[in-house]
PDB file of N, CA and C in Angstrom:
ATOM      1  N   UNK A   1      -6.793  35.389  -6.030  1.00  0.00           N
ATOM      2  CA  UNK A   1      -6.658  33.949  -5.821  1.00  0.00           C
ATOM      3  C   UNK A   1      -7.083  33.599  -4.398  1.00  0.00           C
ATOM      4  N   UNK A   2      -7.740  32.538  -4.564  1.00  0.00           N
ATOM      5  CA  UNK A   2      -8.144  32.313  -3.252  1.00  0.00           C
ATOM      6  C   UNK A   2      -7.291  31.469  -2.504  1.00  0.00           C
ATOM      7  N   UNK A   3      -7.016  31.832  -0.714  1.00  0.00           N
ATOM      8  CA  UNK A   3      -6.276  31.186  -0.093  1.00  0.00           C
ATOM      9  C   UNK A   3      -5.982  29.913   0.226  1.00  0.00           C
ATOM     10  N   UNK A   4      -4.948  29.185  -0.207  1.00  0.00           N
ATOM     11  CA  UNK A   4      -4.627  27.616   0.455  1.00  0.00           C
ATOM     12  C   UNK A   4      -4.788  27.682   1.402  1.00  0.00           C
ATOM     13  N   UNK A   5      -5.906  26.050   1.532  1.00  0.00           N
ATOM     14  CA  UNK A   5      -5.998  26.015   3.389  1.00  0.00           C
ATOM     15  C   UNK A   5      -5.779  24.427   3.017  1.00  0.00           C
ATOM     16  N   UNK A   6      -5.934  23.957   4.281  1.00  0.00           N
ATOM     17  CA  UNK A   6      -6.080  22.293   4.394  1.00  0.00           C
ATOM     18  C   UNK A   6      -7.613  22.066   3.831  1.00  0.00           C
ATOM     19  N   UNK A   7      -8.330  22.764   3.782  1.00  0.00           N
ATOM     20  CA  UNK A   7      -9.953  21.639   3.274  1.00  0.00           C
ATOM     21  C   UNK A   7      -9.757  22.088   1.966  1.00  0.00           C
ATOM     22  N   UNK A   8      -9.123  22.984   0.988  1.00  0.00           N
ATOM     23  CA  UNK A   8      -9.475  23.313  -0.264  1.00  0.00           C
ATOM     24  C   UNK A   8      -7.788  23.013  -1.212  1.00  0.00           C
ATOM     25  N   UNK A   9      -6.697  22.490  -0.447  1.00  0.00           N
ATOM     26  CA  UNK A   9      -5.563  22.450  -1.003  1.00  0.00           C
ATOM     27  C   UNK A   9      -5.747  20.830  -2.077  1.00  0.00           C
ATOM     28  N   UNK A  10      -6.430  19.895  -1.747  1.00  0.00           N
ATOM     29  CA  UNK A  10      -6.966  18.884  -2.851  1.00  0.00           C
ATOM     30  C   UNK A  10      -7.497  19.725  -4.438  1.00  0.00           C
ATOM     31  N   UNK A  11      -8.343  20.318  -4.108  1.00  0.00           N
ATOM     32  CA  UNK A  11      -8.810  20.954  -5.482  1.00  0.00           C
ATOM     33  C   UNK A  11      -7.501  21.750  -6.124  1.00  0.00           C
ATOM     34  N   UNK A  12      -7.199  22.655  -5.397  1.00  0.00           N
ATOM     35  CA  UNK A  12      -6.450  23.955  -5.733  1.00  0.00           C
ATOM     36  C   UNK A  12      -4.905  22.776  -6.585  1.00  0.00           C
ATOM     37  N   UNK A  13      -4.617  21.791  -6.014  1.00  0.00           N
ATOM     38  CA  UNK A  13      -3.306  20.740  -6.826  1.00  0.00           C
ATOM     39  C   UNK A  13      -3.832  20.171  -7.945  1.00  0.00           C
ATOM     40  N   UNK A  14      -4.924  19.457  -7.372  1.00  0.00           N
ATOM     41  CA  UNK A  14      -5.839  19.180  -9.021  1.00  0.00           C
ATOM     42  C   UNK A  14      -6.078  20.104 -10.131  1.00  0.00           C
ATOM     43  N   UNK A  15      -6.465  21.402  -9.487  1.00  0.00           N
ATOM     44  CA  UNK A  15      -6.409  22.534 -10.774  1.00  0.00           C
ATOM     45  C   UNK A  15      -4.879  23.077 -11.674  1.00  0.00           C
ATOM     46  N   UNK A  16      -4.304  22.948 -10.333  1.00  0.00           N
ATOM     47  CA  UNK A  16      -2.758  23.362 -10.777  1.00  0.00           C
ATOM     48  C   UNK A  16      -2.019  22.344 -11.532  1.00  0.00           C
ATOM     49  N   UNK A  17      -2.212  20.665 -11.552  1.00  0.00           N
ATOM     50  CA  UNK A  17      -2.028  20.077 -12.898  1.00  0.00           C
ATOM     51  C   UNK A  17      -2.964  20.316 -13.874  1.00  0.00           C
ATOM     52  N   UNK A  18      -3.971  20.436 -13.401  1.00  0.00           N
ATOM     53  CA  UNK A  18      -5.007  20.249 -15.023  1.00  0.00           C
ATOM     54  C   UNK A  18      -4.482  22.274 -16.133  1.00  0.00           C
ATOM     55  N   UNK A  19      -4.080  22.474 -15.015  1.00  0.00           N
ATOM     56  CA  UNK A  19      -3.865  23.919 -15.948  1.00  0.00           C
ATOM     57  C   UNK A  19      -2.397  23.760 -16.416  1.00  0.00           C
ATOM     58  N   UNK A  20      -1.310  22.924 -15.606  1.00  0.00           N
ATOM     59  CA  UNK A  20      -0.169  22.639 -16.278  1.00  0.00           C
ATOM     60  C   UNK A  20      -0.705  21.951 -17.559  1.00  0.00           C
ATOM     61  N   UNK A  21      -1.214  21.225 -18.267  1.00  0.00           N
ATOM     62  CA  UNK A  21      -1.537  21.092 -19.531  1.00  0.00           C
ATOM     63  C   UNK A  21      -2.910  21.973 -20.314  1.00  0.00           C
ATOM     64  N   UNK A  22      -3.221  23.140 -19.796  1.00  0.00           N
ATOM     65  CA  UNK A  22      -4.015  23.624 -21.163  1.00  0.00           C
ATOM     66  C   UNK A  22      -5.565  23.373 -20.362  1.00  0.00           C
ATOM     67  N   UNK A  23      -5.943  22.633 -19.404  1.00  0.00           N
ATOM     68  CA  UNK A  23      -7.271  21.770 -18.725  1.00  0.00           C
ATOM     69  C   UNK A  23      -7.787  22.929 -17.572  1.00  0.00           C
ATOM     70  N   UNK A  24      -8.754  22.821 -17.430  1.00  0.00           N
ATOM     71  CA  UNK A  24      -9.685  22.755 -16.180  1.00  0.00           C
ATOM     72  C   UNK A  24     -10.606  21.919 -16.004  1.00  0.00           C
ATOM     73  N   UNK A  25     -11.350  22.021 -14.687  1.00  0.00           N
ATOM     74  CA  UNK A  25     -11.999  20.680 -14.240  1.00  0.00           C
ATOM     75  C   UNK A  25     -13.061  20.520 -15.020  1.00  0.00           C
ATOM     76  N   UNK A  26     -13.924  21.854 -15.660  1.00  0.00           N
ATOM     77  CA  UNK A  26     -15.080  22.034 -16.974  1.00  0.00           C
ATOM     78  C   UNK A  26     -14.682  20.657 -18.071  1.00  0.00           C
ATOM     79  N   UNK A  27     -13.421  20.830 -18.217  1.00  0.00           N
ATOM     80  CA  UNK A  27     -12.327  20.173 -19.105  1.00  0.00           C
ATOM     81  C   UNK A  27     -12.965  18.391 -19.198  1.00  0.00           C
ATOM     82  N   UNK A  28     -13.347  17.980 -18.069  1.00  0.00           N
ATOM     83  CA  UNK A  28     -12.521  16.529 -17.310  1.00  0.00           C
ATOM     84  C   UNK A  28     -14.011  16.317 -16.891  1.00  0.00           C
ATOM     85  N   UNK A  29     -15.123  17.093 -16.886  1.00  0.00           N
ATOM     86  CA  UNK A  29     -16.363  16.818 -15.464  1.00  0.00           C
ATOM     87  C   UNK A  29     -17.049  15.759 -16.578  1.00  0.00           C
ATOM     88  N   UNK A  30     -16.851  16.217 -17.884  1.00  0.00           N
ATOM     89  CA  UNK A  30     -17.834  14.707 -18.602  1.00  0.00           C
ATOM     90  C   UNK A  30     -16.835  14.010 -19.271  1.00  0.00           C
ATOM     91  N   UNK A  31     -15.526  13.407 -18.974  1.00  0.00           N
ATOM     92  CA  UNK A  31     -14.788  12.725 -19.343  1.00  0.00           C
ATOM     93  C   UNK A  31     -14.687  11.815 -18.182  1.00  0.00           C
ATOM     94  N   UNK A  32     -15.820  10.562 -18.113  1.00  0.00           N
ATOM     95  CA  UNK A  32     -15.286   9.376 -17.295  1.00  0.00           C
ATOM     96  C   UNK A  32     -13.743   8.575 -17.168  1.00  0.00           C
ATOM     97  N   UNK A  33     -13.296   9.383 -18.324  1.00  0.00           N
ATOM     98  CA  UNK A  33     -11.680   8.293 -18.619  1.00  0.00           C
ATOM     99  C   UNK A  33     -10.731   9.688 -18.517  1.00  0.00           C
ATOM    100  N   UNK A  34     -10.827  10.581 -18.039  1.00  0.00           N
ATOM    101  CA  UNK A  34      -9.761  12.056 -17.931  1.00  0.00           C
ATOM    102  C   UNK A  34      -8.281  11.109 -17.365  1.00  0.00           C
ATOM    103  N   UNK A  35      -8.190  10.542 -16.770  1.00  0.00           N
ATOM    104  CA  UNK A  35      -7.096   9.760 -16.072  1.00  0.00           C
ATOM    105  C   UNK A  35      -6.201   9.197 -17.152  1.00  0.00           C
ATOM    106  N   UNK A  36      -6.917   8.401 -18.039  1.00  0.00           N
ATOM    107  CA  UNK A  36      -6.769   8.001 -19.399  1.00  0.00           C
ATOM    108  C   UNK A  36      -6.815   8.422 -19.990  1.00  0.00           C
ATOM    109  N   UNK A  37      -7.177   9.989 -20.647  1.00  0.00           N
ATOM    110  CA  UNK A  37      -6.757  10.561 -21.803  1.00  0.00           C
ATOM    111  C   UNK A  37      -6.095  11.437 -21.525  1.00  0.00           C
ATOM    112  N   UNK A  38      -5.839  12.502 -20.539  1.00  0.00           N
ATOM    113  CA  UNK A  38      -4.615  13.419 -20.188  1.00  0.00           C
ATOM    114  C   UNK A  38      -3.568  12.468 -20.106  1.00  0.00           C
ATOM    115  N   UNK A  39      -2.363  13.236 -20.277  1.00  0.00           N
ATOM    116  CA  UNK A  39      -0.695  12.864 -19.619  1.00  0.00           C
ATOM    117  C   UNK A  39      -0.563  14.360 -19.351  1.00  0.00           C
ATOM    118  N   UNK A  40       0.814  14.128 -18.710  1.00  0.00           N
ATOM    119  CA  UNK A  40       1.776  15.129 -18.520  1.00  0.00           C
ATOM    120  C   UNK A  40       3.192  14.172 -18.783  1.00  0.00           C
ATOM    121  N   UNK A  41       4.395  15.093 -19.313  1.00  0.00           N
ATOM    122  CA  UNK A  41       5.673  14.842 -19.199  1.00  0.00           C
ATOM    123  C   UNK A  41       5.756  14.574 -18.010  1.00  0.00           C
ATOM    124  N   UNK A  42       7.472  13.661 -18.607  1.00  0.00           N
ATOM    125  CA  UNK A  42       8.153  13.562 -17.143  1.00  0.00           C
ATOM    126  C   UNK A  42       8.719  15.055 -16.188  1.00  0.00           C
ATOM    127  N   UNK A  43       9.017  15.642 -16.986  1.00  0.00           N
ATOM    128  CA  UNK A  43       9.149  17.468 -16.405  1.00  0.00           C
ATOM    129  C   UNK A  43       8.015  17.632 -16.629  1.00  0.00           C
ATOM    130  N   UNK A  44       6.918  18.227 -16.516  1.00  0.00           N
ATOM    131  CA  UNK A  44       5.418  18.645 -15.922  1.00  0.00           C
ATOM    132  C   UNK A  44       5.725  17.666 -14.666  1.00  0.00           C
ATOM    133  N   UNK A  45       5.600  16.279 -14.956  1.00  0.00           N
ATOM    134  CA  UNK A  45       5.324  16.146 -13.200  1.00  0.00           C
ATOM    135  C   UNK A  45       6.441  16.425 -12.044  1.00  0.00           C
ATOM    136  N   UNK A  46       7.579  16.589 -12.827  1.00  0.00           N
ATOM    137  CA  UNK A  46       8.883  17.115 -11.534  1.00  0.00           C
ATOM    138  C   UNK A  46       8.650  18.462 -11.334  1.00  0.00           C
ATOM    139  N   UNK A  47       8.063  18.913 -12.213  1.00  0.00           N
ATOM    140  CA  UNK A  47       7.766  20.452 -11.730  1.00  0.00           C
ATOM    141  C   UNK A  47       6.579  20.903 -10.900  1.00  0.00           C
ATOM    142  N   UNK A  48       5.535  20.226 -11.162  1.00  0.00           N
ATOM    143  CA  UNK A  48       4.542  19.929 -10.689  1.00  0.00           C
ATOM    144  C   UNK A  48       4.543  19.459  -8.971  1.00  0.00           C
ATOM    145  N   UNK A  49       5.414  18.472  -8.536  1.00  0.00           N
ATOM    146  CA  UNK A  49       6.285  18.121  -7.178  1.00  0.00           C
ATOM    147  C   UNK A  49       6.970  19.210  -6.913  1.00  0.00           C
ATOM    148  N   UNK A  50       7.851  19.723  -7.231  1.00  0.00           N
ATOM    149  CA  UNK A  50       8.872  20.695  -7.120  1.00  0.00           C
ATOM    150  C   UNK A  50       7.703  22.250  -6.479  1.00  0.00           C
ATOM    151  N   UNK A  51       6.147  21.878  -7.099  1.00  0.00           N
ATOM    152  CA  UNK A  51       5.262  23.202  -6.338  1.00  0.00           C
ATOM    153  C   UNK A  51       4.881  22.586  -4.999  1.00  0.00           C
ATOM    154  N   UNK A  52       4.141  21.275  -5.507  1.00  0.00           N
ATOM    155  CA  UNK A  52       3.133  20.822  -4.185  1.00  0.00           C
ATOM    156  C   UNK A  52       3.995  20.323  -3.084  1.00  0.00           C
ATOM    157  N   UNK A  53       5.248  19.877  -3.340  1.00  0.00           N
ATOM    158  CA  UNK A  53       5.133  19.154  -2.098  1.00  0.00           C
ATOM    159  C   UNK A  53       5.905  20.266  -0.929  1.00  0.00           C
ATOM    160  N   UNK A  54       6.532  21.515  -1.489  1.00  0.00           N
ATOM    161  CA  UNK A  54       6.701  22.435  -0.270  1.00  0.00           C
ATOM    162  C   UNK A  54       5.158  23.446   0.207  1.00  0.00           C
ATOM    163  N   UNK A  55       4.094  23.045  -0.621  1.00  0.00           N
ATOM    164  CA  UNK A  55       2.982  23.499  -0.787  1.00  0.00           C
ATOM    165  C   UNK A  55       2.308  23.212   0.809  1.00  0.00           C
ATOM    166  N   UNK A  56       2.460  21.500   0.820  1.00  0.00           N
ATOM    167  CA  UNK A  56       2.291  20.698   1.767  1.00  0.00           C
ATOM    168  C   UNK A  56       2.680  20.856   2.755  1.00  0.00           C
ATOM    169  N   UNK A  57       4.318  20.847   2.669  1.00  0.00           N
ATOM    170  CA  UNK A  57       4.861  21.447   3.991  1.00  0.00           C
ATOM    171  C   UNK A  57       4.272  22.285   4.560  1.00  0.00           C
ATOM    172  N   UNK A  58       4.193  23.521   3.711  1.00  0.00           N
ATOM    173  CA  UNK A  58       3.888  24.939   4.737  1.00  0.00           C
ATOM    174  C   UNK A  58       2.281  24.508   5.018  1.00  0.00           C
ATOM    175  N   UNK A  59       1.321  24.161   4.068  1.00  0.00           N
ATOM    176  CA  UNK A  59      -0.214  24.443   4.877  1.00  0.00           C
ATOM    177  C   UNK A  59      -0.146  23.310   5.854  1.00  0.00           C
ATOM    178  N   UNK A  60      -0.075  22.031   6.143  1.00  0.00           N
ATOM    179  CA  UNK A  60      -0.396  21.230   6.565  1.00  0.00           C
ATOM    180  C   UNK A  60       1.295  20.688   7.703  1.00  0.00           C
ATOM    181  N   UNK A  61       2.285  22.046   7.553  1.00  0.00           N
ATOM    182  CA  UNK A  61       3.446  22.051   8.506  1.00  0.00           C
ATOM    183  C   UNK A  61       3.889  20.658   8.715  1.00  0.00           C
ATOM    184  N   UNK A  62       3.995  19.861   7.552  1.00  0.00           N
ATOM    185  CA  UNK A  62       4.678  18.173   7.810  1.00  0.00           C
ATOM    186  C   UNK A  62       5.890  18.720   7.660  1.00  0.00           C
ATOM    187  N   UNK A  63       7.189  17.408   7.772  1.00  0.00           N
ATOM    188  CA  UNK A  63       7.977  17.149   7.534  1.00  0.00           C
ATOM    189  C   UNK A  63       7.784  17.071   5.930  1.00  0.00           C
ATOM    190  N   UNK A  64       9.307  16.991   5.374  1.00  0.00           N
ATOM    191  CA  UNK A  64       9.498  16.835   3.865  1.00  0.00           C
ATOM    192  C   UNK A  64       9.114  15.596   3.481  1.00  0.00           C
ATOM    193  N   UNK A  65       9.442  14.087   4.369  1.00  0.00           N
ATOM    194  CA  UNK A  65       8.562  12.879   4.169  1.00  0.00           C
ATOM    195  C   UNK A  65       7.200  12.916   4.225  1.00  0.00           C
ATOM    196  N   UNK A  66       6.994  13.388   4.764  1.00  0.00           N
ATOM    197  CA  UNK A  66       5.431  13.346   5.023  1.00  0.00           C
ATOM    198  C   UNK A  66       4.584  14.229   4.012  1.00  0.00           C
ATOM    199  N   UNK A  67       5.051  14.747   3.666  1.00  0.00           N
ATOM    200  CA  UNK A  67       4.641  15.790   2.421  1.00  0.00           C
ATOM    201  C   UNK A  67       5.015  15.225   1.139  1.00  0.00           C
ATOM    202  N   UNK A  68       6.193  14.434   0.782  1.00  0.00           N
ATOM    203  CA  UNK A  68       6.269  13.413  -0.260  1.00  0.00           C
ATOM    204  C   UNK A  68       5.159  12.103   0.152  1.00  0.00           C
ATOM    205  N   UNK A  69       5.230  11.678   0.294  1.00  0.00           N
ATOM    206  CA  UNK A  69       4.722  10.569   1.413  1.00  0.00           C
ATOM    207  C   UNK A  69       2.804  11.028   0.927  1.00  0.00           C
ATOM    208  N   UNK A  70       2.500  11.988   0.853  1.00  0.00           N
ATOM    209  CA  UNK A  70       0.799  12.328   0.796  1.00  0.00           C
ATOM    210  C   UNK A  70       1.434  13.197  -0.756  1.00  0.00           C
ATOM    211  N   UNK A  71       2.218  13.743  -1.436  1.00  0.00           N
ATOM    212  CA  UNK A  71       2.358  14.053  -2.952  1.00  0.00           C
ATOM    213  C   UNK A  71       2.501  12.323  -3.702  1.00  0.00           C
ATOM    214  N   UNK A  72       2.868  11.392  -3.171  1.00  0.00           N
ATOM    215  CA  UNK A  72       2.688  10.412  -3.911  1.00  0.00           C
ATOM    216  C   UNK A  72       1.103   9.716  -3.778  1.00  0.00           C
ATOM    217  N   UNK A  73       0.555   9.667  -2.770  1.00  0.00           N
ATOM    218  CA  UNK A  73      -0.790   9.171  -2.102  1.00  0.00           C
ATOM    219  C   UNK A  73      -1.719  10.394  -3.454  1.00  0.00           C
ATOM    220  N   UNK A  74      -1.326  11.516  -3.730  1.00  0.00           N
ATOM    221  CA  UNK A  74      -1.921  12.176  -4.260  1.00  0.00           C
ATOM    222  C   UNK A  74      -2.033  11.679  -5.842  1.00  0.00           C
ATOM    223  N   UNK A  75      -0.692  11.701  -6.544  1.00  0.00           N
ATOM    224  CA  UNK A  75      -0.917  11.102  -7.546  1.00  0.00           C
ATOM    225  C   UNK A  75      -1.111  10.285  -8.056  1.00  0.00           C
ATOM    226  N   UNK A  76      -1.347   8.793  -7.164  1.00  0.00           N
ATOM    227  CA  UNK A  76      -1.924   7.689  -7.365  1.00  0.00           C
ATOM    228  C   UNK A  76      -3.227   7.637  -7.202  1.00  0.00           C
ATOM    229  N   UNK A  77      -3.787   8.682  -6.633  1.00  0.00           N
ATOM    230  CA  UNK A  77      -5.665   8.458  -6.518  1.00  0.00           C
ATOM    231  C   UNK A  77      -6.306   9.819  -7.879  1.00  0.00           C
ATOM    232  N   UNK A  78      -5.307  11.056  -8.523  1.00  0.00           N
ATOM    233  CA  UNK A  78      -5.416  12.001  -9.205  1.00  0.00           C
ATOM    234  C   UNK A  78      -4.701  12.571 -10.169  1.00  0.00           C
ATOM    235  N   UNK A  79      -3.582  12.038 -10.393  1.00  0.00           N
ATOM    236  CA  UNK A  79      -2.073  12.265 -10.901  1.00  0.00           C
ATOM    237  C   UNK A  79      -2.755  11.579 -12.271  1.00  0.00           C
ATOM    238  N   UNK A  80      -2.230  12.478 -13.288  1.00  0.00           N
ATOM    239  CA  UNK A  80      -2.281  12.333 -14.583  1.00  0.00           C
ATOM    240  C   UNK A  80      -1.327  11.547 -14.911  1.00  0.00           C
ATOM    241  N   UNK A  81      -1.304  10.545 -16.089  1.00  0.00           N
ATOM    242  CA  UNK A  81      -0.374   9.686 -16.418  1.00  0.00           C
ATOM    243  C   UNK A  81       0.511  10.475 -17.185  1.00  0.00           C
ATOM    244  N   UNK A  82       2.172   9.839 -17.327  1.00  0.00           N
ATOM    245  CA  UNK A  82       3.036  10.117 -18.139  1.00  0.00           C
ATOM    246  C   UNK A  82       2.836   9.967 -19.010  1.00  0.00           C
ATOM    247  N   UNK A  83       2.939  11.041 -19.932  1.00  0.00           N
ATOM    248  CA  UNK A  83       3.130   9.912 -21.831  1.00  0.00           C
ATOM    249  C   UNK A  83       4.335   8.504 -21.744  1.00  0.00           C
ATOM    250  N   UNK A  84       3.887   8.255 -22.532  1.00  0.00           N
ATOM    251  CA  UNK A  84       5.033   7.506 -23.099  1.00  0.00           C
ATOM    252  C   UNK A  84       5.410   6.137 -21.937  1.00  0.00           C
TER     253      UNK A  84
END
């Protein structure tokens, strides 16, 4: 596995939801609407937080706000919708 850094930790969260449901980015590269046709549960995405945002902490050494604070900034520009 290749190492988390700050220039490659965007992809490496994007892969790590798209593989929490079954996906890779192959998956999504000719789906203009991937945003709109994936979900995840409400547990996929608490679990999903529960990786990245101490993920954050350690590469990018924020505070726990500040690392929620850019895990929400994250799933509003990449974050798969909830079902339901």
């Amino acid at each position: 596995m290749e190492k988390i850094t700050r220039s490659n930790i965007g992809t490496h969260l994007f892969d790590y939801q798209l593989e929490m449901i079954g996906k890779t980015r192959l998956d999504v590269v000719d789906d203009d609407r991937w945003r709109f046709n994936l979900t995840v549960t409400r547990e996929q995405r608490e679990e999903f937080k529960k990786y990245a945002v101490p993920l954050l902490m350690k590469t990018f050494r924020f505070p726990k706000k500040k690392a929620l604070d850019t895990f929400n900034w994250f799933i509003e520009m990449f974050g798969l919708r909830i079902k339901g």
